[in-house]
Protein backbone atom coordinates (compact mmCIF):
# COMPACT_ATOMS: atom_id res chain seq x y z
CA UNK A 1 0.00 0.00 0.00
CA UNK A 2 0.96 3.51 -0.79
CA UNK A 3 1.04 5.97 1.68
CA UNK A 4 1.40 9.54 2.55
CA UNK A 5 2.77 10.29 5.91
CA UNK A 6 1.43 13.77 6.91
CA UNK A 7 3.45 14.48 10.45
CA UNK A 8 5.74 17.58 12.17
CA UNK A 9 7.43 15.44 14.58
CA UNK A 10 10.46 13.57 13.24
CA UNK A 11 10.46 10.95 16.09
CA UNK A 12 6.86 10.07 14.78
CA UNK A 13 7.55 10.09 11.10
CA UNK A 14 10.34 7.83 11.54
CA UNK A 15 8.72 5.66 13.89
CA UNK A 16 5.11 5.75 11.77
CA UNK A 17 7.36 5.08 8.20
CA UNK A 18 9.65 1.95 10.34
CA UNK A 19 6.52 0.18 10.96
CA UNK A 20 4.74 0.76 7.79
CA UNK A 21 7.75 -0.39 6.03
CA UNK A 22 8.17 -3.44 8.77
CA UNK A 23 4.00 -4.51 7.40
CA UNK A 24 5.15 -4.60 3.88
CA UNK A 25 3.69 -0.73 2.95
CA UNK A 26 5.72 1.93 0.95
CA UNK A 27 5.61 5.59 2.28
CA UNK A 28 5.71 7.62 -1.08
CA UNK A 29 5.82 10.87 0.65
CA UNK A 30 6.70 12.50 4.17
CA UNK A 31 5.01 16.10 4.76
CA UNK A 32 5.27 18.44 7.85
CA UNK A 33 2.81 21.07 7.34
CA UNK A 34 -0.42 21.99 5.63
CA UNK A 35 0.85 23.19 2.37
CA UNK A 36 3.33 20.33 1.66
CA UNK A 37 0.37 17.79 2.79
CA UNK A 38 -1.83 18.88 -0.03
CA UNK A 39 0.86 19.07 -2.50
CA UNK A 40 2.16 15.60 -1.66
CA UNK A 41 -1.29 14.05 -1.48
CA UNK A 42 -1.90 15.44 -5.50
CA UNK A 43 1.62 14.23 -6.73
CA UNK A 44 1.81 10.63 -5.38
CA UNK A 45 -1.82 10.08 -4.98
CA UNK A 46 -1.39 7.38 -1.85
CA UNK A 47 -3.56 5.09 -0.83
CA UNK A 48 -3.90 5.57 2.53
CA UNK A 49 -2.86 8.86 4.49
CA UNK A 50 -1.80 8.95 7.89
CA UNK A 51 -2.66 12.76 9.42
CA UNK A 52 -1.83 13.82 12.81
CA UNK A 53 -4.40 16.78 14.02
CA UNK A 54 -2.20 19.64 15.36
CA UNK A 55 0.26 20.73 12.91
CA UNK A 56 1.91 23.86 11.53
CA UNK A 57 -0.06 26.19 9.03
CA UNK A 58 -3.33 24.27 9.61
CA UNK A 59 -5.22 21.89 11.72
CA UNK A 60 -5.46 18.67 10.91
CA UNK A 61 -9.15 18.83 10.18
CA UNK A 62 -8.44 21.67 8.17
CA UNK A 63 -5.92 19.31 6.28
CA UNK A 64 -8.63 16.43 6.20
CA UNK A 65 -11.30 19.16 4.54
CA UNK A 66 -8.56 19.61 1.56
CA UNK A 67 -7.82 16.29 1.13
CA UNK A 68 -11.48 15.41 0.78
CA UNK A 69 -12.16 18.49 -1.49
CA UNK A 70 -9.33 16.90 -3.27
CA UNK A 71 -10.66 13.21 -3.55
CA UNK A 72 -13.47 12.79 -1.26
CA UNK A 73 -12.51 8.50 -1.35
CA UNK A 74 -9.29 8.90 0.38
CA UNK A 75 -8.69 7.08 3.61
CA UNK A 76 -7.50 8.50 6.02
CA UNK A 77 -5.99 7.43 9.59
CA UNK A 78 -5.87 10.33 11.72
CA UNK A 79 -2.76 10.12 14.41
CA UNK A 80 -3.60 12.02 17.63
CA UNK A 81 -2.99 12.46 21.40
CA UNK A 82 -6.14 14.05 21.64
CA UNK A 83 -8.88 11.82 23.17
CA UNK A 84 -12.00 13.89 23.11
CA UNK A 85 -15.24 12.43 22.00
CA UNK A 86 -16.33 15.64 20.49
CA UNK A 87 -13.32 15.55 18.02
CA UNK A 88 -14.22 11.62 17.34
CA UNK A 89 -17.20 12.76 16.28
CA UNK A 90 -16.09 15.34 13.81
CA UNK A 91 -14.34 13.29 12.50
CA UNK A 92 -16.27 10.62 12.36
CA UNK A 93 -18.68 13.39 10.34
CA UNK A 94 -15.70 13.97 7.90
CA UNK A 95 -15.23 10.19 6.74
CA UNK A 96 -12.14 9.64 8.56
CA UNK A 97 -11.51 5.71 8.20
CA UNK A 98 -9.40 5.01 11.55
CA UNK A 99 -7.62 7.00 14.48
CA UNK A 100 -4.41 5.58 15.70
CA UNK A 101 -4.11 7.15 19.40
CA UNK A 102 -0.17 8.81 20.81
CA UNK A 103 1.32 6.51 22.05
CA UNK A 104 0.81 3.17 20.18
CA UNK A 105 2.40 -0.13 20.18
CA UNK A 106 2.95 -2.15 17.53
CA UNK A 107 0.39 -4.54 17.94
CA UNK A 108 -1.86 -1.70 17.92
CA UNK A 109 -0.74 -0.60 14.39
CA UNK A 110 -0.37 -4.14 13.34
CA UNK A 111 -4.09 -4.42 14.40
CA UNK A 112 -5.26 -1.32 12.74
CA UNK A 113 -2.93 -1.90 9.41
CA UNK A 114 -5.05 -5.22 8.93
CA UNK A 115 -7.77 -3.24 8.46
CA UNK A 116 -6.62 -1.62 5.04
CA UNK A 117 -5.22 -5.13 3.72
């Protein structure tokens, strides 16, 4: 699976792209703010994007909102220390396919990786 790693922490990139890579998946692109995510997403056209909420530029709903404007079948797995039930919803609302909670194990992202097999 191709995927588009949308992320401003280094640490989570590399740990995100390790275990993608680890499950067999390519990560075609690595962005770290709002206006490289949407230029990314239209270039290598993953298959799967992994979006953490709170980024530079924009939010990562903001981000989601583009990226559905953009192709409104994407699927998306947002990555998030925010546990709010309010958020869930919204995004939930939005089409979002998975959240991945800060911190994860691997068994955890093994679990939720099966999901886009």
């Amino acid at each position: 699976m191709r995927v588009l790693l949308i992320e401003d922490n280094a640490l989570t990139r590399y740990t995100i792209k390790s275990l993608l890579d680890k499950l067999g998946h390519e990560v075609v692109a690595e962005a770290e703010d709002a206006q490289s995510a949407l230029k990314c997403f239209k270039e290598f056209k993953p298959d799967v994007v992994f979006l953490d909420l709170i980024l530079p530029g924009k939010s990562g709903v903001e981000i989601l909102e583009d990226l559905r404007a953009a192709d409104p079948a994407v699927r998306v797995v947002v990555v998030t220390a925010v546990e709010q039930e309010e958020i869930d919803r919204r995004l939930a609302d939005k089409g979002v396919s998975a959240i991945l909670r800060k911190p994860f194990s691997y068994e955890d992202f093994k679990t939720l990786m099966k999901d886009f097999a």
